[in-house]
PDB file of N, CA and C in Angstrom:
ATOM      1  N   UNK A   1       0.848  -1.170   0.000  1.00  0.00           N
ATOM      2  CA  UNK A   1       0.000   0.000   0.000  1.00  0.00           C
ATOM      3  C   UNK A   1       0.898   1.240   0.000  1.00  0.00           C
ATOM      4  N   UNK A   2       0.848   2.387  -0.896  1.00  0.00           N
ATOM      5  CA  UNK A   2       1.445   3.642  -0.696  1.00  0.00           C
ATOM      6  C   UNK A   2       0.461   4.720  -0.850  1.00  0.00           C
ATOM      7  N   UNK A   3       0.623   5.763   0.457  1.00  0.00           N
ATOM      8  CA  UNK A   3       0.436   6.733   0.728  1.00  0.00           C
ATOM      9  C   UNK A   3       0.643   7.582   0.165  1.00  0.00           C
ATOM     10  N   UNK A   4      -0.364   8.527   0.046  1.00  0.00           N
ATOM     11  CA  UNK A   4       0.091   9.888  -0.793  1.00  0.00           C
ATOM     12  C   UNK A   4      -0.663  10.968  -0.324  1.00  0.00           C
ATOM     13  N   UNK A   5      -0.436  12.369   0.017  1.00  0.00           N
ATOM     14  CA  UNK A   5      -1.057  13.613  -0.130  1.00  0.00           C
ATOM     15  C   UNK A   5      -1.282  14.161  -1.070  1.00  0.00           C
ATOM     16  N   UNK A   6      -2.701  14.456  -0.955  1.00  0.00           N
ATOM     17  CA  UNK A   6      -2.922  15.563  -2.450  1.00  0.00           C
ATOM     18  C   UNK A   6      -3.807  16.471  -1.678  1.00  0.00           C
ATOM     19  N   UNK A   7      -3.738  17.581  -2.169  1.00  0.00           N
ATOM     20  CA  UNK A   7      -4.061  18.697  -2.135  1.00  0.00           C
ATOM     21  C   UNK A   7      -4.750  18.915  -3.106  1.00  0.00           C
ATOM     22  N   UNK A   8      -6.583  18.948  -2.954  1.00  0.00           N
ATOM     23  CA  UNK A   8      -7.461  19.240  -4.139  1.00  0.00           C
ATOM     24  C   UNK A   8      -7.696  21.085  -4.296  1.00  0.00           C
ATOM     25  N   UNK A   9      -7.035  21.015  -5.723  1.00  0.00           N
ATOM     26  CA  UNK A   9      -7.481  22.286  -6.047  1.00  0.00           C
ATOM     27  C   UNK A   9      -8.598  22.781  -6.692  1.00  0.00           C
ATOM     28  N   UNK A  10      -9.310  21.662  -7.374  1.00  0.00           N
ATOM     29  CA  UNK A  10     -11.155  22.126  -8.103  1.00  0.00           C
ATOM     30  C   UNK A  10     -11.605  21.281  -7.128  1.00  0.00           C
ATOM     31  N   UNK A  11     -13.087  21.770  -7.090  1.00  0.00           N
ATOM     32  CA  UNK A  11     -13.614  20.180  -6.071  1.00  0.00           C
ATOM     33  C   UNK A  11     -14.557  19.139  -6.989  1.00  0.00           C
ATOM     34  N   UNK A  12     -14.019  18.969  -8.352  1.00  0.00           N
ATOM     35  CA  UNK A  12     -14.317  18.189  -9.296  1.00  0.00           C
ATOM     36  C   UNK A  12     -13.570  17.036  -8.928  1.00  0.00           C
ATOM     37  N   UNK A  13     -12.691  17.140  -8.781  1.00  0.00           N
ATOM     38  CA  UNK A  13     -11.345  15.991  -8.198  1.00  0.00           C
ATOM     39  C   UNK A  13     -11.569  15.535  -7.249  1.00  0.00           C
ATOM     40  N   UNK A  14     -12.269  16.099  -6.117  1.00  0.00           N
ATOM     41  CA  UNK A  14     -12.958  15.334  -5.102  1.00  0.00           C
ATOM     42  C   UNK A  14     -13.725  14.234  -4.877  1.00  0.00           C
ATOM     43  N   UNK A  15     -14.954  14.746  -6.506  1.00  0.00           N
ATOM     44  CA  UNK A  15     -15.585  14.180  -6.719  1.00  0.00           C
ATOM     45  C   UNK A  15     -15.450  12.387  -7.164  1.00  0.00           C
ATOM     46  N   UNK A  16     -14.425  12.603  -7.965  1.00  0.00           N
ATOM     47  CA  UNK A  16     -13.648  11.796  -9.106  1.00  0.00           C
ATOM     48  C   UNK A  16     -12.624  11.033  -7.732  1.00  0.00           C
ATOM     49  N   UNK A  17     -12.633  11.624  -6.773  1.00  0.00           N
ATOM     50  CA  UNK A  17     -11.346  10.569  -5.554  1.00  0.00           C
ATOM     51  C   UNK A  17     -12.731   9.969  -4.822  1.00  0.00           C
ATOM     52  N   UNK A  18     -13.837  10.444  -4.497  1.00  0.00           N
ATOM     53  CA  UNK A  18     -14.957   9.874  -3.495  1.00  0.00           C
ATOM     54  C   UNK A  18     -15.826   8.712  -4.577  1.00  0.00           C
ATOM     55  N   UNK A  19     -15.666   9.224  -5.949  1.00  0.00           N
ATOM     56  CA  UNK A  19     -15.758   7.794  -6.623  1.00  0.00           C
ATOM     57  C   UNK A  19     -15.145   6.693  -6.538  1.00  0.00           C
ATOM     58  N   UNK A  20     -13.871   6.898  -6.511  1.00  0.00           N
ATOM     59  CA  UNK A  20     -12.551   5.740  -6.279  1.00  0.00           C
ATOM     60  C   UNK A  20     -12.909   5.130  -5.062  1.00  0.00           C
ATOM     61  N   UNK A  21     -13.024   5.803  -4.186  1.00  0.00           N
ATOM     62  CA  UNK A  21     -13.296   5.261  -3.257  1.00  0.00           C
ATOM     63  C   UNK A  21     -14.289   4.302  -3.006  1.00  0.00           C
ATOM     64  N   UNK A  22     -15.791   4.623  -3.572  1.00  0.00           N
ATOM     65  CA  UNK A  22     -17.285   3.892  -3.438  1.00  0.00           C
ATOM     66  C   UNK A  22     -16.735   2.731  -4.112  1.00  0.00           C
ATOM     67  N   UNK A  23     -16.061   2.128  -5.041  1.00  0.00           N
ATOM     68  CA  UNK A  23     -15.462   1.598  -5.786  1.00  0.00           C
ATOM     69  C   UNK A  23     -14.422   0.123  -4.986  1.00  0.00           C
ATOM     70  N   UNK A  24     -13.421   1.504  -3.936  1.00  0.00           N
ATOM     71  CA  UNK A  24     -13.208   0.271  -3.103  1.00  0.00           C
ATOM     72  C   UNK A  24     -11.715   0.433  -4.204  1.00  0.00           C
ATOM     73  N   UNK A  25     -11.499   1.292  -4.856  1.00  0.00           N
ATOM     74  CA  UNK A  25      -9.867   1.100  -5.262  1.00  0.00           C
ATOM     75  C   UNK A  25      -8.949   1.997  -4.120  1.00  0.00           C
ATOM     76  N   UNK A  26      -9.229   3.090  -3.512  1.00  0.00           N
ATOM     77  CA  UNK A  26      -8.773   3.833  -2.791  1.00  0.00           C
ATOM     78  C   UNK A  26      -9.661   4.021  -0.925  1.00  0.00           C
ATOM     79  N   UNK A  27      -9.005   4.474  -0.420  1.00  0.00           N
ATOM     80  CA  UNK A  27      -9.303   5.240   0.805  1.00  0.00           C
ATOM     81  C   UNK A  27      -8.796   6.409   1.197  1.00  0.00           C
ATOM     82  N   UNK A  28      -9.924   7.390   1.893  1.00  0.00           N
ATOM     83  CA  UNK A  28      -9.623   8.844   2.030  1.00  0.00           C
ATOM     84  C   UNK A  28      -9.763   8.842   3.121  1.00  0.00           C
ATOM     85  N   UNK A  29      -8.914   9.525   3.377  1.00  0.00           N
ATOM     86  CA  UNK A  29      -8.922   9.722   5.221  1.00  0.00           C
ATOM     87  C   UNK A  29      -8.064  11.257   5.040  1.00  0.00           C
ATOM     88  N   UNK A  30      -9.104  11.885   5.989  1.00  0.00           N
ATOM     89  CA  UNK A  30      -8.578  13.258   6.427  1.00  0.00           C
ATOM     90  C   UNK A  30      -7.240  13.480   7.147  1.00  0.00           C
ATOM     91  N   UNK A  31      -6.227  14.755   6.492  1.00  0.00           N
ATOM     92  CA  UNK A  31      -4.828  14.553   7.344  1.00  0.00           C
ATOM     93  C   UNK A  31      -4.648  14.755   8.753  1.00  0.00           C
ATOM     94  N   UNK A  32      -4.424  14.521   9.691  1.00  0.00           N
ATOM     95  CA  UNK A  32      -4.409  14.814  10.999  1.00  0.00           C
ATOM     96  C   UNK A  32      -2.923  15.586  11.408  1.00  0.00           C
ATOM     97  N   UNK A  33      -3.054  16.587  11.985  1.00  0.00           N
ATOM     98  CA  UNK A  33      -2.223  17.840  12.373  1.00  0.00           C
ATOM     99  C   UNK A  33      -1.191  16.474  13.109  1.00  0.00           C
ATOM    100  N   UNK A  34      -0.082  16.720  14.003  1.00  0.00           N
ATOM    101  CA  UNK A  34       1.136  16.380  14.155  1.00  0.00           C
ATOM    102  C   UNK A  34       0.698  15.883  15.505  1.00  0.00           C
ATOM    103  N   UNK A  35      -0.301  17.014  16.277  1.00  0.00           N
ATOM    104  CA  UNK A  35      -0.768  16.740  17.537  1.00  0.00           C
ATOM    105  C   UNK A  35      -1.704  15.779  17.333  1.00  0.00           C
ATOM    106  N   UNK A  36      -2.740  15.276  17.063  1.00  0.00           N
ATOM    107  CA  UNK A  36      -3.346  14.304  17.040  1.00  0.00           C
ATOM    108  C   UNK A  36      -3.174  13.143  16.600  1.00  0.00           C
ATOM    109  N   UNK A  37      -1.572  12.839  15.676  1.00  0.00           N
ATOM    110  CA  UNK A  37      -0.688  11.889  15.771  1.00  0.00           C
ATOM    111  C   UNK A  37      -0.240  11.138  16.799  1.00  0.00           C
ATOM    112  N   UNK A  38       0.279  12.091  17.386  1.00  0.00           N
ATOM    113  CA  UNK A  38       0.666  12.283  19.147  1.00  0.00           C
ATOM    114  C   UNK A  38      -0.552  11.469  20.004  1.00  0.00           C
ATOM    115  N   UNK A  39      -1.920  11.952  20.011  1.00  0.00           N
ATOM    116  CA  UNK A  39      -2.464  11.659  20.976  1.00  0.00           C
ATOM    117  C   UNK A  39      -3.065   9.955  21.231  1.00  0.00           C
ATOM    118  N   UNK A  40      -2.609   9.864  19.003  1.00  0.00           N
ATOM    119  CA  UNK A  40      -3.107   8.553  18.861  1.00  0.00           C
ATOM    120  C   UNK A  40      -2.180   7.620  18.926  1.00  0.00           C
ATOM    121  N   UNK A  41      -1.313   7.921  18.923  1.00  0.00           N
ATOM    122  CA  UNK A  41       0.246   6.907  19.206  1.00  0.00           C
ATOM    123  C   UNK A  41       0.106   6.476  20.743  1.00  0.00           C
ATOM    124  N   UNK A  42      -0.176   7.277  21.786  1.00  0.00           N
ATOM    125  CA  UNK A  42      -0.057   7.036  22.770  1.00  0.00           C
ATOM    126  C   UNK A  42      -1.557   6.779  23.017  1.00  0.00           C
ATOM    127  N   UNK A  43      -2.312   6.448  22.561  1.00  0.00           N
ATOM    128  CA  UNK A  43      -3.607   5.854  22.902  1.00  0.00           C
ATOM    129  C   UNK A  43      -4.447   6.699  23.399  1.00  0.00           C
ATOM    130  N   UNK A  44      -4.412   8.238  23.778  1.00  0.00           N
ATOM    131  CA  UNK A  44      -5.286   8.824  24.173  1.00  0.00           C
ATOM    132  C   UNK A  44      -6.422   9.257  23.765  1.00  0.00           C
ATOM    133  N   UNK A  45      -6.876   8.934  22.331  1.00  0.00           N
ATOM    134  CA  UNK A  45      -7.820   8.665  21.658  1.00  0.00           C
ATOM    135  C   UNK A  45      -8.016   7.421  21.095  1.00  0.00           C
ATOM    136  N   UNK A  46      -9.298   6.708  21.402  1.00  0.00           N
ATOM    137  CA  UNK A  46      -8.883   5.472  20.482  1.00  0.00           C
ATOM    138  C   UNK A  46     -10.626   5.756  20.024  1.00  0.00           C
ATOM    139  N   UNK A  47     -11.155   6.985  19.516  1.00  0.00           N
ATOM    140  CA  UNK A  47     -12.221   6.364  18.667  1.00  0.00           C
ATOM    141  C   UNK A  47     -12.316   6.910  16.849  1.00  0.00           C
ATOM    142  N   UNK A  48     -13.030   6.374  16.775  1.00  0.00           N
ATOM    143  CA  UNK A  48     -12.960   6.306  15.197  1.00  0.00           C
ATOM    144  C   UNK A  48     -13.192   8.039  14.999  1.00  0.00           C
ATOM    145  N   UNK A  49     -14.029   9.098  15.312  1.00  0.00           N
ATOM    146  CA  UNK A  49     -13.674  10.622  14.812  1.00  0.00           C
ATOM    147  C   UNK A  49     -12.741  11.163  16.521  1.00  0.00           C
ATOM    148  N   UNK A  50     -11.857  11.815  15.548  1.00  0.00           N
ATOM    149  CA  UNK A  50     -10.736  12.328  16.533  1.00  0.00           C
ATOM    150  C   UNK A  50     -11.337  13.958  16.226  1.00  0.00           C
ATOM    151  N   UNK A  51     -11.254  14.764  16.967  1.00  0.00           N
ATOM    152  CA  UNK A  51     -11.732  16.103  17.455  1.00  0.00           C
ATOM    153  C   UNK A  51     -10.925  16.953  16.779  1.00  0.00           C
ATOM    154  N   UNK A  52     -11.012  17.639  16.285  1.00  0.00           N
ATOM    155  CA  UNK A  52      -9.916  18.878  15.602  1.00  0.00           C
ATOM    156  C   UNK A  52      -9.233  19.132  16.647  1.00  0.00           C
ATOM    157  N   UNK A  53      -8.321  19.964  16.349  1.00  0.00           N
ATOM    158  CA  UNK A  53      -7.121  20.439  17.792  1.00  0.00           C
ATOM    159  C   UNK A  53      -8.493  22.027  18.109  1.00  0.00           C
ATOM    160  N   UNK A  54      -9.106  22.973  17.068  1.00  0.00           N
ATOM    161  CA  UNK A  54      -9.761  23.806  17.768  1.00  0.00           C
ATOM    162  C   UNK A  54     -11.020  23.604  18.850  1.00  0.00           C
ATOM    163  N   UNK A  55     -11.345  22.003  18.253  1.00  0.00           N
ATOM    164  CA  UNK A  55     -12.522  21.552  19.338  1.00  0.00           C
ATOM    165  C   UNK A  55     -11.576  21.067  20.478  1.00  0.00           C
ATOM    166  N   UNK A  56     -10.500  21.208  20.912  1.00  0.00           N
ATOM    167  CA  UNK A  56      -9.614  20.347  21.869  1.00  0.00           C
ATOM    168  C   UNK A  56      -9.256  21.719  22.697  1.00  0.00           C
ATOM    169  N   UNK A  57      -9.261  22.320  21.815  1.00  0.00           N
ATOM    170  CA  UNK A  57      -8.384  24.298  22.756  1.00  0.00           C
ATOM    171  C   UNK A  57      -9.302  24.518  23.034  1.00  0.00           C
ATOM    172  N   UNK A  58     -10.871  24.444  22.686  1.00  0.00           N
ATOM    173  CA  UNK A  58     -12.220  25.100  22.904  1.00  0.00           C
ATOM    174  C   UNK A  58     -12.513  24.145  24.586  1.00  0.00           C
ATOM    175  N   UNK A  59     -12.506  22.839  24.182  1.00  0.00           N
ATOM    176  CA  UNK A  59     -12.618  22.326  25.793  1.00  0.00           C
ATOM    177  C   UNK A  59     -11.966  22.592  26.933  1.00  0.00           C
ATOM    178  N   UNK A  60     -10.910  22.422  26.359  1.00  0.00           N
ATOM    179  CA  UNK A  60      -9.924  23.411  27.171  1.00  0.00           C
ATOM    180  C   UNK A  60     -10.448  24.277  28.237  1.00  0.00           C
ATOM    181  N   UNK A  61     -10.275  25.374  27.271  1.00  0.00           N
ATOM    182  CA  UNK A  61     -10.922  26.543  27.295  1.00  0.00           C
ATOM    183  C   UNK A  61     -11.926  26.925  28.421  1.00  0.00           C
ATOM    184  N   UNK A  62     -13.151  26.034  27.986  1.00  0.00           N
ATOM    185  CA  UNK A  62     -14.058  25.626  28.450  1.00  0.00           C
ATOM    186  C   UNK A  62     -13.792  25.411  30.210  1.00  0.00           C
ATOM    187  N   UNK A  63     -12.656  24.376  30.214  1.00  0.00           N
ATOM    188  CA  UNK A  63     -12.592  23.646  31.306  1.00  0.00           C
ATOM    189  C   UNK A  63     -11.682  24.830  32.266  1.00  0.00           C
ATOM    190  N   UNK A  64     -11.072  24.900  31.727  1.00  0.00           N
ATOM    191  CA  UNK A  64     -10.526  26.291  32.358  1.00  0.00           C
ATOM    192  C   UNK A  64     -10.978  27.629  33.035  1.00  0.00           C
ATOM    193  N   UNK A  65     -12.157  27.907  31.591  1.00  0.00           N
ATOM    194  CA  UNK A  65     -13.023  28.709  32.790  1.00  0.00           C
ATOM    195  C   UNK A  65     -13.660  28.407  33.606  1.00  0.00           C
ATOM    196  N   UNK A  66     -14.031  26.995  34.124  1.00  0.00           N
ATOM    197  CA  UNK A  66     -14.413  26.680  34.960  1.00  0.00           C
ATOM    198  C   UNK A  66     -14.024  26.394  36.146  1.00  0.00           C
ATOM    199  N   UNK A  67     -13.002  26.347  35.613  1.00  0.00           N
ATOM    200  CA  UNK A  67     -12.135  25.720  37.224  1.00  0.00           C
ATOM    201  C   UNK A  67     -11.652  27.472  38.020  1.00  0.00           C
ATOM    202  N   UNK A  68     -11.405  28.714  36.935  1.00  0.00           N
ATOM    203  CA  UNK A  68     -11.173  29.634  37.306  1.00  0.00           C
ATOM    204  C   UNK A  68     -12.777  30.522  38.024  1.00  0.00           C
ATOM    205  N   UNK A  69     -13.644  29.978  37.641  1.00  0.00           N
ATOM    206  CA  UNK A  69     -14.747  30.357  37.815  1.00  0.00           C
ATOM    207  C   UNK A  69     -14.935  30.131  39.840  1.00  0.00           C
ATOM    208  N   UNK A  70     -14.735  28.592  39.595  1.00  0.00           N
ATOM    209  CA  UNK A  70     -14.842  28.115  40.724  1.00  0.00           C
ATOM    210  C   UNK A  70     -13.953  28.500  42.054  1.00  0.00           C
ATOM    211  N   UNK A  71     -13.024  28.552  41.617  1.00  0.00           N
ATOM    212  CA  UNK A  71     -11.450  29.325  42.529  1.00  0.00           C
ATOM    213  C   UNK A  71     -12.385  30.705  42.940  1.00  0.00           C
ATOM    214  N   UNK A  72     -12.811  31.495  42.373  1.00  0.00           N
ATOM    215  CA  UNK A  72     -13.122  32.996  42.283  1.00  0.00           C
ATOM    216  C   UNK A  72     -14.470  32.886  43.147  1.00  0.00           C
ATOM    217  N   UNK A  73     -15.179  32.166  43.258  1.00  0.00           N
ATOM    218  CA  UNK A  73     -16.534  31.547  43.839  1.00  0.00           C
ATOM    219  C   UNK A  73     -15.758  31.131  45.505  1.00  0.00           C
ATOM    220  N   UNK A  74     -15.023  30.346  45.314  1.00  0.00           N
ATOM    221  CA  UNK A  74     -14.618  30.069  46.951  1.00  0.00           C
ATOM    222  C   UNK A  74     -13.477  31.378  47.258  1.00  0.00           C
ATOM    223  N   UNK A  75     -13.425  32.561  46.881  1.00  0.00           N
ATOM    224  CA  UNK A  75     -12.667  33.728  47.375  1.00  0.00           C
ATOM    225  C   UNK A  75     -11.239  33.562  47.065  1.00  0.00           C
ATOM    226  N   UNK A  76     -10.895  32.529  46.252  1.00  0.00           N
ATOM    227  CA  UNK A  76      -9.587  32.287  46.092  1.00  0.00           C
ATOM    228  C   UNK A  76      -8.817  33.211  44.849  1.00  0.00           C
ATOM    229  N   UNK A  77      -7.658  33.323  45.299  1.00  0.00           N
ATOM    230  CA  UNK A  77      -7.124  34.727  43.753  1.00  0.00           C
ATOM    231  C   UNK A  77      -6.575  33.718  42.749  1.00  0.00           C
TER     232      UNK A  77
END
C-alpha cells in the first residue's frame, strides 16, 4: 500500500477521488495535524472521529473557565 497527499485544487477531483473510493480502489482519510498523531500513538484517543485540535483548545478553554470560575466563587485569587 502507498500513501500519498494531495491537495485538491477544483472540487471536481474530489468528486472523481470519493468515486474511487465507493469503488473500493482507494481510501480517504482526512490529514491529521502532528498533535493528534501524538495523541493517537499514545492511545489517548482510540475512537474512530478524533476532534480537531480547535474543538480540543475550545474544551480546554471551556474547562478552564471553569475551574477559574470556581477558585473565584470560593474567594480564592
Amino acid at each position: 500500500m502507498e500513501t500519498l497527499q494531495i491537495e485538491i485544487l477544483n472540487p471536481k477531483a474530489k468528486k472523481l477521488l470519493e468515486d474511487l473510493a465507493s469503488q473500493n480502489l482507494i481510501a480517504i482519510r482526512n490529514s491529521n495535524s502532528p498533535f493528534q498523531e501524538v495523541l493517537k500513538k499514545i492511545g489517548v484517543l482510540k475512537r474512530e472521529v478524533i476532534p480537531s485540535e480547535e474543538e480540543i483548545l475550545l474544551e480546554v478553554g471551556e474547562e478552564r473557565a471553569a475551574r477559574h470560575k470556581k477558585k473565584h466563587d470560593k474567594g480564592q485569587p
